[in-house]
Protein backbone atom coordinates (compact mmCIF):
# COMPACT_ATOMS: atom_id res chain seq x y z
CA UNK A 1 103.99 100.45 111.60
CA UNK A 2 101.60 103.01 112.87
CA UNK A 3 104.34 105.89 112.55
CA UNK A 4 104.51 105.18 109.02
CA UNK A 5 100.67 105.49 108.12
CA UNK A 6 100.72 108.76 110.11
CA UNK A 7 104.60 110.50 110.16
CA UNK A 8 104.43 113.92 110.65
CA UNK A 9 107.92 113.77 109.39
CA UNK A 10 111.03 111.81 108.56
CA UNK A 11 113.10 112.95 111.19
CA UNK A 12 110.30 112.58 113.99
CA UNK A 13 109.79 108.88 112.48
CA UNK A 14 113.26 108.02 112.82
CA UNK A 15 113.28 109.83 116.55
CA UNK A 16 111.08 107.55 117.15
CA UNK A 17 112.19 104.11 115.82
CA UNK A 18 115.67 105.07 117.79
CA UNK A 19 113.45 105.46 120.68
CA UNK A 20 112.00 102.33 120.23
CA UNK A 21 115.65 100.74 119.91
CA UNK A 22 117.34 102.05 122.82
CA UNK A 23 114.24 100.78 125.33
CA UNK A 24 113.90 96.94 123.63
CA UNK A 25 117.41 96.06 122.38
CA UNK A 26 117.70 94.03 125.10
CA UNK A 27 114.88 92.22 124.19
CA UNK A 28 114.80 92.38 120.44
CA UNK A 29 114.56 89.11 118.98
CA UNK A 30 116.33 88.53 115.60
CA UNK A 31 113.02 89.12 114.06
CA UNK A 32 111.87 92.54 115.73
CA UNK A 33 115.19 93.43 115.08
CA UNK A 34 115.04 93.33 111.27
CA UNK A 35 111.09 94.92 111.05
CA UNK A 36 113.02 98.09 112.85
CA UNK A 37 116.11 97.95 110.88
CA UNK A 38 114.14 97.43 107.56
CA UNK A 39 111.74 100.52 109.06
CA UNK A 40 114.54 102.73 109.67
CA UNK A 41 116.37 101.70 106.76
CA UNK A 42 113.91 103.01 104.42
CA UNK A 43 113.62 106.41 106.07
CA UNK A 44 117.86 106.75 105.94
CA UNK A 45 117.69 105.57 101.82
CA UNK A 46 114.15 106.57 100.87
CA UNK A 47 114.17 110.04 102.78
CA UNK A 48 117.45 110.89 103.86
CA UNK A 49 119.77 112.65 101.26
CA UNK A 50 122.73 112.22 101.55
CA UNK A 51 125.73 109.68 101.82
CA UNK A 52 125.84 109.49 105.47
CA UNK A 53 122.33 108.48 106.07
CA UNK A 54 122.60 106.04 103.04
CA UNK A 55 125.42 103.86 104.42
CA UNK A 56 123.64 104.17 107.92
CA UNK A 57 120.70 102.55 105.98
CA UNK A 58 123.21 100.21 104.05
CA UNK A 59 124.33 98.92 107.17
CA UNK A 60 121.00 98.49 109.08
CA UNK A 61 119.84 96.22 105.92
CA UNK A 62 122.84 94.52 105.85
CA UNK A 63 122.47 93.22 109.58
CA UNK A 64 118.93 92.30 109.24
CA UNK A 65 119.69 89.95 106.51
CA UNK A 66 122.69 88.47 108.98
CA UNK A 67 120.25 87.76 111.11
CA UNK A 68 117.92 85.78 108.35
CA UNK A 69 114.86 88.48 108.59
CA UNK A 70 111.41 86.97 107.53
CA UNK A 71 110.45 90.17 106.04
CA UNK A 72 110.92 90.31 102.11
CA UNK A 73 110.83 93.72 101.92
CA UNK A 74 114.07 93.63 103.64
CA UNK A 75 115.63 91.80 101.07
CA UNK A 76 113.98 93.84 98.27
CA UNK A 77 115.22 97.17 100.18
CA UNK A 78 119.04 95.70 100.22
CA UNK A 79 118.98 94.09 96.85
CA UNK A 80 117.54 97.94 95.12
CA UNK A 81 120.83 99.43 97.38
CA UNK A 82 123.20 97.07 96.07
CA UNK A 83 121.21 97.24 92.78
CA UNK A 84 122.08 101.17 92.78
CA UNK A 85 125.97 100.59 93.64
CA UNK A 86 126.57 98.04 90.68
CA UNK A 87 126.88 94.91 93.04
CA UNK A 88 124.69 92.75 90.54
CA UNK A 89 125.12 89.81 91.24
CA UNK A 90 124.52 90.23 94.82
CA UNK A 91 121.41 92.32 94.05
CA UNK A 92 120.40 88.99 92.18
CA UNK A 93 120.14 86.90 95.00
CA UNK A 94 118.89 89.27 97.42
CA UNK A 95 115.73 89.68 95.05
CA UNK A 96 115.62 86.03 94.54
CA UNK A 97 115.20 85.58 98.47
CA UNK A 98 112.57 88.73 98.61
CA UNK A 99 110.69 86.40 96.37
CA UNK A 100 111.19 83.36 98.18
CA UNK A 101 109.68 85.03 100.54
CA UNK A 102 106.17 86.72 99.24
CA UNK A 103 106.35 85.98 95.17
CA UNK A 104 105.62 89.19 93.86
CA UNK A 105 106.20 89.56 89.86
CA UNK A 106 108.02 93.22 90.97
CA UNK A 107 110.90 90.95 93.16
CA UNK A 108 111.69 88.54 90.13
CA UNK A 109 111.47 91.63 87.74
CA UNK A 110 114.38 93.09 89.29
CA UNK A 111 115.94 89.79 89.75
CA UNK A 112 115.84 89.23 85.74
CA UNK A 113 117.29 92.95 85.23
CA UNK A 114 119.83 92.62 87.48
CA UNK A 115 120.95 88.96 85.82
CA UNK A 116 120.41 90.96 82.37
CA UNK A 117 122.78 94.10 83.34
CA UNK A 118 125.32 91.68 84.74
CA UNK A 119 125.45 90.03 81.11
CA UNK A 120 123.35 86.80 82.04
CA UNK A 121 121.31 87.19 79.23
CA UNK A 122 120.36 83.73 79.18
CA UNK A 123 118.96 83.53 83.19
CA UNK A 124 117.22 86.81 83.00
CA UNK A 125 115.03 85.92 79.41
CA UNK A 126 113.97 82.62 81.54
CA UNK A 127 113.28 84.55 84.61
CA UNK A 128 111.37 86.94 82.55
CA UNK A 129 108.81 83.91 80.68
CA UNK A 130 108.57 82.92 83.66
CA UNK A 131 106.40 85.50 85.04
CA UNK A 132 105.51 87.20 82.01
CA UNK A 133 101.78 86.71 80.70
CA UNK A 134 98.70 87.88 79.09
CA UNK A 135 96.36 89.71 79.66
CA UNK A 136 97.90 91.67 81.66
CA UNK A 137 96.54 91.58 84.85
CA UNK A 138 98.30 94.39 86.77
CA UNK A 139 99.36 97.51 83.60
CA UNK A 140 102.58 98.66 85.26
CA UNK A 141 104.62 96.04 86.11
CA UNK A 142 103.09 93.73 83.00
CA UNK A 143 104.25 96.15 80.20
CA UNK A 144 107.35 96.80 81.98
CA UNK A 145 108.06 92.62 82.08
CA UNK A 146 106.62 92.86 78.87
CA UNK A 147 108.91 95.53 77.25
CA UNK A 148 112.01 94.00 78.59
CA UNK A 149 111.63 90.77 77.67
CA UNK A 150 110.52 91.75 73.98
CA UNK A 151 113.56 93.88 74.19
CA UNK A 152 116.11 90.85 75.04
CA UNK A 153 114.39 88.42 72.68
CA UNK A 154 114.70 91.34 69.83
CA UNK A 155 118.58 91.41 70.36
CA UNK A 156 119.53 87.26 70.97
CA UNK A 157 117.20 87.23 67.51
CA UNK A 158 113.99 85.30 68.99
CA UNK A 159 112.62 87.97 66.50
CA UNK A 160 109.19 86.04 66.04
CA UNK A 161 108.32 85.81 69.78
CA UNK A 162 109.65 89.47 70.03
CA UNK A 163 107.30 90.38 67.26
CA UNK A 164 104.04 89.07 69.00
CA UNK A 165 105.08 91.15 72.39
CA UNK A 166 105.69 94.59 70.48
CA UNK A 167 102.47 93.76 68.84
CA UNK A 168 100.69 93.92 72.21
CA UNK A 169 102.40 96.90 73.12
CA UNK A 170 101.53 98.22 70.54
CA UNK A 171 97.79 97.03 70.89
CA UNK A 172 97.91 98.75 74.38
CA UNK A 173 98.64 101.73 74.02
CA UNK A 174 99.64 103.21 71.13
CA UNK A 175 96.10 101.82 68.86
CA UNK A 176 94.49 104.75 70.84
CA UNK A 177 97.54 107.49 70.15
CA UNK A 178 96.87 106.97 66.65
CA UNK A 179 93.10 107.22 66.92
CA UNK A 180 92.14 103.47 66.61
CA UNK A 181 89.27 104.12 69.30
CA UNK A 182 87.41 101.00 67.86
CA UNK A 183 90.60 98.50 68.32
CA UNK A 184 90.98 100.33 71.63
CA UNK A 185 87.72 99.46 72.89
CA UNK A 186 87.73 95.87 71.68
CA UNK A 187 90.70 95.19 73.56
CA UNK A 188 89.38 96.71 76.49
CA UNK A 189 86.72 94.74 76.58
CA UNK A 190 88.79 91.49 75.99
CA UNK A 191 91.60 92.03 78.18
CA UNK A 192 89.71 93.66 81.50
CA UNK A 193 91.85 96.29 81.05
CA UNK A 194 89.33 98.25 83.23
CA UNK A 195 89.97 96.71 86.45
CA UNK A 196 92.74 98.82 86.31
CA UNK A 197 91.71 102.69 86.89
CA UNK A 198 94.43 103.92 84.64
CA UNK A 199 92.67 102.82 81.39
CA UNK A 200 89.39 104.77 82.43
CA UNK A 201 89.50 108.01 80.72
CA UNK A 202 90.89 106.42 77.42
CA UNK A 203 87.88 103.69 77.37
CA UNK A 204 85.13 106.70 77.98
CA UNK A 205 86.99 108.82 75.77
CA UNK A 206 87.19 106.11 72.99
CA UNK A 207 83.48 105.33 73.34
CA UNK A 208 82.93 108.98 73.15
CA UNK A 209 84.84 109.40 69.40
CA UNK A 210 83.10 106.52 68.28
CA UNK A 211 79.43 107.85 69.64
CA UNK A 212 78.62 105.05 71.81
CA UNK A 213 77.63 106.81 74.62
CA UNK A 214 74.64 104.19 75.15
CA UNK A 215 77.44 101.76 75.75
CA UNK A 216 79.07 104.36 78.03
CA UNK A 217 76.22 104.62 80.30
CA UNK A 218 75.76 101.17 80.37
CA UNK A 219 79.46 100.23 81.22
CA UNK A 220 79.91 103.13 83.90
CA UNK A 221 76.08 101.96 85.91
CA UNK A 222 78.51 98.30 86.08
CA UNK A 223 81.20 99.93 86.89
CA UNK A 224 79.29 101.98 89.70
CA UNK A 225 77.36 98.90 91.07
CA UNK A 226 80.60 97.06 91.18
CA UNK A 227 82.16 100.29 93.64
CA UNK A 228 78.93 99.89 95.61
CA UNK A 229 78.39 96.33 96.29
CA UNK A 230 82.57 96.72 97.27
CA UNK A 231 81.53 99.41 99.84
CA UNK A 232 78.66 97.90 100.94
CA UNK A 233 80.43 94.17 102.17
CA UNK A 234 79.91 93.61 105.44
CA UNK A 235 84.62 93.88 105.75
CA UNK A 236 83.66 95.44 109.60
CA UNK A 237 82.62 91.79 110.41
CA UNK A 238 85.82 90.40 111.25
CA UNK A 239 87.82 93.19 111.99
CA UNK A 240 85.68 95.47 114.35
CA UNK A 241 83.41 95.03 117.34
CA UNK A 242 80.40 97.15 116.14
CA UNK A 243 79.84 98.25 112.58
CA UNK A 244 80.01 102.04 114.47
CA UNK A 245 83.05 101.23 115.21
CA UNK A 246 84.02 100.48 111.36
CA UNK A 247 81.82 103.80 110.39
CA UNK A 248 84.20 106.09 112.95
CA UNK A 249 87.09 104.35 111.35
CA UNK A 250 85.87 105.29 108.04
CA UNK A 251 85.06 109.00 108.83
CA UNK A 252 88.61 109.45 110.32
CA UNK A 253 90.10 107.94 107.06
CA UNK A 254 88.13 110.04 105.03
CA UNK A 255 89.24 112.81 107.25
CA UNK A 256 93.00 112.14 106.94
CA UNK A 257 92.83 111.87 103.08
């Protein structure tokens, strides 16, 4: 795991994993097995470019989940590969198990796209409900769950439901492209939409059209005490012997970024 915080390259990361195969195969259980394979993998399909190193890849992932791998990103990693070469329906239940396995929203997502594209219109809308919601609590993956599943109701003719999504959508992101800066902050304010950093600039900059910049100094002090009492927990406690060693570990990060 450490190679892949601090690669100086692919090819020296995958030098390396292949080192670290030929001295413990012996001794690989099926478990270490599939955290290398699923490592390795990702450098052959993620890095590599070209067929070769994406059937070597293929292959590793393919063993891993023969051998029942714990790991859901292994599962997530195959299912995106079959995903890619227009195996569906396998894709569908290799996502299903990556969320068996750790129940991120991302895992169904592609589970209910993959049912969708494979003309299971049906699964993928209940798949979709299932983990769509609002506010949205994380923007990405929300409006995407969001846009799809407004999309689908739109064209099976749940028009109604579909309406109330594309309203929110709308509400998002598109009140402040046509200027609405005081529906924009409302629904800022409402939704948390500033836990995420990505809404920001358009909150300031809608306070700043509407001349509220009392309320902008106000909101970024919370926003800045929030940052600081973060920084300030005492995280070294459980993790580190001395709090110099958490401070060295924090200098070096620092560093590295």
């Amino acid at each position: 795991m450490l190679i892949f915080e601090l690669r100086e390259s692919t090819n020296k990361s995958i030098e390396i994993l292949e080192e670290c195969y030929v001295k413990n195969k012996e001794s690989f259980s099926d478990n270490s097995f599939s955290l290398w394979a699923t490592c390795i993998a990702y450098f052959l399909i993620e890095e590599g470019c070209d067929k070769e190193s994406e059937n070597g890849g293929y292959d590793l992932l393919s063993q891993a989940v023969n051998r029942n791998s714990n790991y859901d990103k292994t599962y997530y990693a195959f299912g995106r590969i079959n995903f890619e070469r227009k195996n569906y329906k396998k894709a569908c239940k290799l996502f299903h198990r990556a969320y068996e396995l750790s129940p991120r929203k991302e895992y169904k997502y592609c589970e209910a796209v993959s049912h969708l594209i494979n003309d299971n219109q049906r699964e993928g809308i209940s798949l979709l409900k299932s983990i769509y919601t609002y506010p949205f609590e994380y923007i990405i993956i929300n409006e995407k769950i969001a846009f799809v599943l407004g999309t689908e109701l739109a064209i099976t003719g749940n028009l109604e439901e579909a309406r109330k999504i594309a309203c929110i959508l709308l509400n998002t992101d598109y009140m402040f492209i046509l200027g609405d800066y005081e529906h924009c902050v409302q629904l800022y304010d409402k939704s948390k939409l500033l836990e995420d950093a990505m809404w920001l600039n358009k909150y300031f900059y809608s306070l700043k059209q509407m001349n509220q910049v009392c309320k902008a100094n106000k909101k970024l002090v919370e926003i800045t005490q929030k940052i600081e009492k973060e920084i300030n927990e005492e995280l070294y406690s459980d993790d580190w012997e001395s709090y110099e060693d958490y401070k060295e570990y924090i200098t070096s990060e620092k560093k590295q970024t």
